[in-house]
N, C-alpha and C. Protein backbone atom coordinates (compact mmCIF):
# COMPACT_ATOMS: atom_id res chain seq x y z
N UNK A 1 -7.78 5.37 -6.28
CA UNK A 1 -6.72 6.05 -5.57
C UNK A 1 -5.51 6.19 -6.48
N UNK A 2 -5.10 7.32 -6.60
CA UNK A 2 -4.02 7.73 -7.21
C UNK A 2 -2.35 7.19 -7.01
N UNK A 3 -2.35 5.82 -6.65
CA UNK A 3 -0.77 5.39 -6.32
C UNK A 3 -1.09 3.64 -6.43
N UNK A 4 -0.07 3.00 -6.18
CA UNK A 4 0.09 1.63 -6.20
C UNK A 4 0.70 1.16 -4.66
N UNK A 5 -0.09 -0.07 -4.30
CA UNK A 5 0.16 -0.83 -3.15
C UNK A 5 1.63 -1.46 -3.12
N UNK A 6 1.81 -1.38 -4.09
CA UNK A 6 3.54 -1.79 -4.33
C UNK A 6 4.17 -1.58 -5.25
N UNK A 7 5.13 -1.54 -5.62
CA UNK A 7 6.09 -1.31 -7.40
C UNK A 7 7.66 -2.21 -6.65
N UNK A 8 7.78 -3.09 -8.13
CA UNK A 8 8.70 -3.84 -8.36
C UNK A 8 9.89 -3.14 -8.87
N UNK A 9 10.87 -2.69 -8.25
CA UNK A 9 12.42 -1.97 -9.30
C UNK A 9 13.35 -2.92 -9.09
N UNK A 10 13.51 -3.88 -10.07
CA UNK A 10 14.45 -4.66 -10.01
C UNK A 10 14.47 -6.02 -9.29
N UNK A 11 15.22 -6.23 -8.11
CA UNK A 11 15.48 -6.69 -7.15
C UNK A 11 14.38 -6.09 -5.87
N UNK A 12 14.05 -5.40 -5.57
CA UNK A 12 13.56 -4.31 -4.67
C UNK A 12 12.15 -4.14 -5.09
N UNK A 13 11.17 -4.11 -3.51
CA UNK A 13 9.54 -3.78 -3.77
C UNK A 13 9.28 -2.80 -2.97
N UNK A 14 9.06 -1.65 -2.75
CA UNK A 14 8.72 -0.76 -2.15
C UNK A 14 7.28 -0.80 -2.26
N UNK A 15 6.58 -1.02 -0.76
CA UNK A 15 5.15 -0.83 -0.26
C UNK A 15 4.48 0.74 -0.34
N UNK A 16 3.47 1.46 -0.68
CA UNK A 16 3.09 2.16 -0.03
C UNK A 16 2.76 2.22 1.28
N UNK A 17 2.30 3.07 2.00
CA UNK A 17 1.87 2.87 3.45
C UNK A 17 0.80 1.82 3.63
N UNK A 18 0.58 1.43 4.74
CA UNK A 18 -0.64 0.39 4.67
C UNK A 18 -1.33 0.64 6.01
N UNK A 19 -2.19 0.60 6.27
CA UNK A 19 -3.27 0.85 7.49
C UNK A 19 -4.11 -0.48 7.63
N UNK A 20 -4.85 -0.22 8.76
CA UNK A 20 -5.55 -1.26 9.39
C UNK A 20 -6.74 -1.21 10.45
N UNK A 21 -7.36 0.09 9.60
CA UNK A 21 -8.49 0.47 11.13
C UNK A 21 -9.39 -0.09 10.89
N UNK A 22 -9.81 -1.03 10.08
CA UNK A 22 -11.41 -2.08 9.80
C UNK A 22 -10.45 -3.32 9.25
N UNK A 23 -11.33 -4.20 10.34
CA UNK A 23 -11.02 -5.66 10.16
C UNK A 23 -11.73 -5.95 8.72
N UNK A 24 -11.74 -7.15 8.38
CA UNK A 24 -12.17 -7.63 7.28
C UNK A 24 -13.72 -7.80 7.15
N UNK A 25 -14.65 -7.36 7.87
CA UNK A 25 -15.42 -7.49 7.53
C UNK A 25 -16.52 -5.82 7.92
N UNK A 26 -15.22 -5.25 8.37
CA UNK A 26 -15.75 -3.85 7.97
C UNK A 26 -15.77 -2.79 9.19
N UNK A 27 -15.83 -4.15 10.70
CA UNK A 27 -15.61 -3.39 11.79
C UNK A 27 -14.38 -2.78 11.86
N UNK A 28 -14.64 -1.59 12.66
CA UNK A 28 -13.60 -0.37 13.10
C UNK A 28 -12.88 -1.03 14.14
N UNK A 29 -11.49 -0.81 14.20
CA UNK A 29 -10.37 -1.43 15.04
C UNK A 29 -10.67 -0.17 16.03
N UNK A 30 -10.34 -0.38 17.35
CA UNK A 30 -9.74 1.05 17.84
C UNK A 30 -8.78 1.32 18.76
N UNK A 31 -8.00 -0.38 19.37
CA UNK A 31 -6.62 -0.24 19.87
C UNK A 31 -5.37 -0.42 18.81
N UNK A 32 -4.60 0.19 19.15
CA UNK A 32 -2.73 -0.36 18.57
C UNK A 32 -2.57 -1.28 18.19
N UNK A 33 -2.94 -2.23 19.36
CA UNK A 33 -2.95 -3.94 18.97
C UNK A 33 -3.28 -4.28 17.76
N UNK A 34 -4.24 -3.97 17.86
CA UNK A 34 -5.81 -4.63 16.73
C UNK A 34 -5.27 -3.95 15.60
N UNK A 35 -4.99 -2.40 15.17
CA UNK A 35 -4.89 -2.18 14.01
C UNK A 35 -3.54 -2.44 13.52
N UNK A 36 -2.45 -2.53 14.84
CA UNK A 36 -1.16 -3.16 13.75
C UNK A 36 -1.18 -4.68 13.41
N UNK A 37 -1.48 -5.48 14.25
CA UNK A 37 -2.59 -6.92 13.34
C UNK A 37 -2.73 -6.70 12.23
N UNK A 38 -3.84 -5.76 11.81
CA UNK A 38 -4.48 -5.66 10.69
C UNK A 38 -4.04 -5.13 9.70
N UNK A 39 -3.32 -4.18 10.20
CA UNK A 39 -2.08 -3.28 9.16
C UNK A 39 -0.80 -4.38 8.62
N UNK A 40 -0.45 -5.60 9.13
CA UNK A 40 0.61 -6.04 8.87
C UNK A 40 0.21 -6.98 8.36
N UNK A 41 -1.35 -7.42 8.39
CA UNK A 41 -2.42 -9.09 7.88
C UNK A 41 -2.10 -7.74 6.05
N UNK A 42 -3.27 -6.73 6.31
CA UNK A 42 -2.90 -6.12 4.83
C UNK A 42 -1.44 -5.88 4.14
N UNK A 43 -0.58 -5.75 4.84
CA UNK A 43 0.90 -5.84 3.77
C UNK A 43 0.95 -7.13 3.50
N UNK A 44 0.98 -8.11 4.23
CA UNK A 44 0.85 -9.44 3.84
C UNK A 44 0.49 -10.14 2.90
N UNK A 45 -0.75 -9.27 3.07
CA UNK A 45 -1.52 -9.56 0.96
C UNK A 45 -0.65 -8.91 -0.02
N UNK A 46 -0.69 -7.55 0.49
CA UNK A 46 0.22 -7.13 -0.68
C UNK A 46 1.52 -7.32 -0.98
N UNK A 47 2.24 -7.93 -0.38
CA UNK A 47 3.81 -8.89 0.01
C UNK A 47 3.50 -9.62 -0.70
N UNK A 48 2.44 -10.73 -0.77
CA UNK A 48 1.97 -12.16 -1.17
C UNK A 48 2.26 -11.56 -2.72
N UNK A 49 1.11 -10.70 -3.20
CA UNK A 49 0.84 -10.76 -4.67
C UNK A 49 2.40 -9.61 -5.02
N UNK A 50 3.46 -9.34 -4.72
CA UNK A 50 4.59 -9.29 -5.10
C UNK A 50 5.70 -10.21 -5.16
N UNK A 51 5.37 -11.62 -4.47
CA UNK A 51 6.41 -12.05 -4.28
C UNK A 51 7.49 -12.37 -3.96
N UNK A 52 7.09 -11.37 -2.32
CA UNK A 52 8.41 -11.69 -1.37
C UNK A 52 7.42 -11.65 -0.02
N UNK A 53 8.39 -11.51 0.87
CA UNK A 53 7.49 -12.08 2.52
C UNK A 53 8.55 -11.27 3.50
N UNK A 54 7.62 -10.86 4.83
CA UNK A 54 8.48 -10.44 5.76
C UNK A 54 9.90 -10.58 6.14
N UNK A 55 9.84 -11.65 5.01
CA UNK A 55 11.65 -12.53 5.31
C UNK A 55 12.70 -11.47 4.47
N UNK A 56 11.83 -10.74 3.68
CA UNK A 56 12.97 -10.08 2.52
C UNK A 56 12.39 -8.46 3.01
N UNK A 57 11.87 -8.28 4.19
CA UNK A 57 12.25 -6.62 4.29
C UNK A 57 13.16 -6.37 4.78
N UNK A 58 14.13 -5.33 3.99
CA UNK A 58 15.65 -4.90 4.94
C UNK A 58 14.73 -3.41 5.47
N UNK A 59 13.62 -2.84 5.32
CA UNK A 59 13.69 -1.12 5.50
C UNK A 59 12.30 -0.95 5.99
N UNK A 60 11.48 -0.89 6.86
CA UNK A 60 9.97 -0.37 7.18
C UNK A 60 9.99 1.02 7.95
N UNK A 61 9.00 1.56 7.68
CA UNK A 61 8.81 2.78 8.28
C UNK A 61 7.61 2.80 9.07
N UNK A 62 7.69 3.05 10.48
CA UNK A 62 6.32 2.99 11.13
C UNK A 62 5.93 4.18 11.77
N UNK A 63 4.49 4.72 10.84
CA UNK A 63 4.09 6.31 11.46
C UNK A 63 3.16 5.72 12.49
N UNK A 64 3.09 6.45 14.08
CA UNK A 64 1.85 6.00 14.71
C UNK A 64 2.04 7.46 15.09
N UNK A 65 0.65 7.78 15.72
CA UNK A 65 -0.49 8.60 15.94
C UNK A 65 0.23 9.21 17.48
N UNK A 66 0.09 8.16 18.08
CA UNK A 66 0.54 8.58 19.78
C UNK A 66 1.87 7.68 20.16
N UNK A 67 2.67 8.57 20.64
CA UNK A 67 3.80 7.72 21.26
C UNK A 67 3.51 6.64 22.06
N UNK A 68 2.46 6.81 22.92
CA UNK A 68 1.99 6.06 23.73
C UNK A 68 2.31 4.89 23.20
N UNK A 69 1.73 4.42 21.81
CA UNK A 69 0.97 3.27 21.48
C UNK A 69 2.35 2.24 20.96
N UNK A 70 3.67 3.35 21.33
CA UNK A 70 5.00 2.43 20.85
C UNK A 70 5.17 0.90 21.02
N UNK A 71 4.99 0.36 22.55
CA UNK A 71 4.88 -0.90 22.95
C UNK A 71 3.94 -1.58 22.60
N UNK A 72 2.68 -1.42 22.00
CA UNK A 72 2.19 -2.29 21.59
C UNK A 72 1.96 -2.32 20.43
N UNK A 73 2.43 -1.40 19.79
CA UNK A 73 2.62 -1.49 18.13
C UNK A 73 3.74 -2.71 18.17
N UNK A 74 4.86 -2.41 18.76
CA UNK A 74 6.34 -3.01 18.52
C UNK A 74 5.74 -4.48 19.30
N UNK A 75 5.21 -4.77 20.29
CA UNK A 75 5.01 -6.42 20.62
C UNK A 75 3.77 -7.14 19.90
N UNK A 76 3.43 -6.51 18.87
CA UNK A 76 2.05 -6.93 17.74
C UNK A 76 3.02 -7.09 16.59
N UNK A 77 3.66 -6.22 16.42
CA UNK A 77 5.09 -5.70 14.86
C UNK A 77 5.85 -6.86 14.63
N UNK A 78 6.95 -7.68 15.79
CA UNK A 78 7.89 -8.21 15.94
C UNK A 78 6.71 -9.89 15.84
N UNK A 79 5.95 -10.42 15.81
CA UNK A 79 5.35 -11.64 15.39
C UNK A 79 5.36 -12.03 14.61
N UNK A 80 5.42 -10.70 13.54
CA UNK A 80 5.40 -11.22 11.97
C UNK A 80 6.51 -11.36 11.55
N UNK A 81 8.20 -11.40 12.15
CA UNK A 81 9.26 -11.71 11.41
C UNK A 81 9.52 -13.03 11.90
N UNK A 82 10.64 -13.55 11.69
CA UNK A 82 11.74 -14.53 11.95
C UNK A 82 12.79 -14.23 13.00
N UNK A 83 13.73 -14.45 12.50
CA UNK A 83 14.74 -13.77 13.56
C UNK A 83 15.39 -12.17 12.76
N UNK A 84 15.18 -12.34 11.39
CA UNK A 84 15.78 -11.52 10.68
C UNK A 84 15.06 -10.32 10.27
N UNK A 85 15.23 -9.11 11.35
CA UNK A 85 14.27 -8.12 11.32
C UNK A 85 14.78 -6.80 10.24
N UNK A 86 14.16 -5.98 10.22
CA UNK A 86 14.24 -5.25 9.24
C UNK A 86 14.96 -4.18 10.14
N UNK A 87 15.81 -2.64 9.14
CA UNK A 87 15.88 -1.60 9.87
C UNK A 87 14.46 -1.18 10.08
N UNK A 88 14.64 0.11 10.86
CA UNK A 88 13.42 -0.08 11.13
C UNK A 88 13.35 1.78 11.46
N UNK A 89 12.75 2.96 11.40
CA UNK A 89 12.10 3.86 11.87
C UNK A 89 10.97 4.38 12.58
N UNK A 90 10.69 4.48 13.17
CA UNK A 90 9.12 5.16 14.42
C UNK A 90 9.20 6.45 14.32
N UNK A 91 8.20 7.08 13.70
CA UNK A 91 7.73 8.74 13.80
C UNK A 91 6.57 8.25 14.21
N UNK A 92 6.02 9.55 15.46
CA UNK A 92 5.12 9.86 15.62
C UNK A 92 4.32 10.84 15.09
N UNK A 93 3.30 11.36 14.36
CA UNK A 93 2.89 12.49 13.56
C UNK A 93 1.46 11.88 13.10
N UNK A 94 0.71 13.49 12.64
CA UNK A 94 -0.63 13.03 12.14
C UNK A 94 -0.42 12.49 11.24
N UNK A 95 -1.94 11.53 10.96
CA UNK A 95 -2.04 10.54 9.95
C UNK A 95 -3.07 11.02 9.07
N UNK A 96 -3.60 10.28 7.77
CA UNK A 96 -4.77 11.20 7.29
C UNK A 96 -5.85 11.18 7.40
N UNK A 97 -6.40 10.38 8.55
CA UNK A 97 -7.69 10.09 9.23
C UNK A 97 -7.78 9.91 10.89
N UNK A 98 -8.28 10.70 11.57
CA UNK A 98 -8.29 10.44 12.90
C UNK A 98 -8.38 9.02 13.74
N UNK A 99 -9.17 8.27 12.30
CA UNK A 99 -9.62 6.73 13.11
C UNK A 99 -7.90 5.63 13.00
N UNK A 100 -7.01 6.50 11.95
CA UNK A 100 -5.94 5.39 11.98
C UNK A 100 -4.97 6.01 12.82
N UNK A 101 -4.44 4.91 13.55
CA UNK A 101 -3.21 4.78 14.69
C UNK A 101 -1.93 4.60 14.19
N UNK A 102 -1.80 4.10 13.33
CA UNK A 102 -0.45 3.20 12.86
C UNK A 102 -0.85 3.47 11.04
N UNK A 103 0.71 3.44 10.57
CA UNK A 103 0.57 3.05 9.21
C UNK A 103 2.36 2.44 9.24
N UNK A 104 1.97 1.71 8.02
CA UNK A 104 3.52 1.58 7.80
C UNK A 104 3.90 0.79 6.06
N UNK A 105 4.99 1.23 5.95
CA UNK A 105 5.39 0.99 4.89
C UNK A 105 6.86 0.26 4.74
N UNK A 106 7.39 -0.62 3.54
CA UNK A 106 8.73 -1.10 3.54
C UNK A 106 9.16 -0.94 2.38
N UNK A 107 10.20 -1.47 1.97
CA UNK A 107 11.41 -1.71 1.30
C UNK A 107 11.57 -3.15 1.40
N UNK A 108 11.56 -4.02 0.20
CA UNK A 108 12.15 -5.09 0.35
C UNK A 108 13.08 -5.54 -0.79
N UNK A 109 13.99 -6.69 -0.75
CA UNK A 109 14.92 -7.09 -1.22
C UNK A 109 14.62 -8.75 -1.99
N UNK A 110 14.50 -9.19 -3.19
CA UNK A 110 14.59 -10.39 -2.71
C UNK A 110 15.39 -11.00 -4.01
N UNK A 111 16.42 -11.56 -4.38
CA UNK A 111 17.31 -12.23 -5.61
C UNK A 111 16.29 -13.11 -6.38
């Protein structure tokens, strides 16, 4: 694939998008729930091997599929911080596969 799961500028890690429609062992997700779980377990890795953690995003962007799926994206989303949440954006719009619901991407900060 033509891009990187993350890039380091400085201070600052900007994620590409990240998805979550197959669990780890290959099954297909097919609620909100389940794939923002899985979408936020995969930034996690890729957080890990950069060197910062949900604690240092100031900026995420979250594309989902159906408005619908707002509330349970956002009460699956909000587990993985602290108290110290990120800004934050919600577009709804197509994604580049029918099977994904959610993607999302950040901005992080860390000294």
């Amino acid at each position: 694939m033509p891009f990187s799961s993350a890039v380091k500028a400085g201070n600052f890690v900007y994620t590409s998008g990240h998805t979550g429609s197959r669990d780890a062992e290959g099954s297909q997700l097919t609620t909100i729930k389940d794939q923002t779980k899985q979408t936020m377990l995969n930034l996690k890795k890729t957080l890990d091997a950069a060197g910062v953690s949900f604690d240092d995003a100031v900026k995420a962007t979250v594309f989902l599929k159906r408005m619908e799926d707002f509330g349970g994206m956002n009460e699956v989303y909000r587990n993985f911080y602290g108290e110290n949440l990120p800004a934050r954006s919600t577009l709804v719009t197509d994604l580049v596969a029918d099977s994904i619901l959610v993607e999302i991407e950040m901005v992080l900060y860390k000294e």
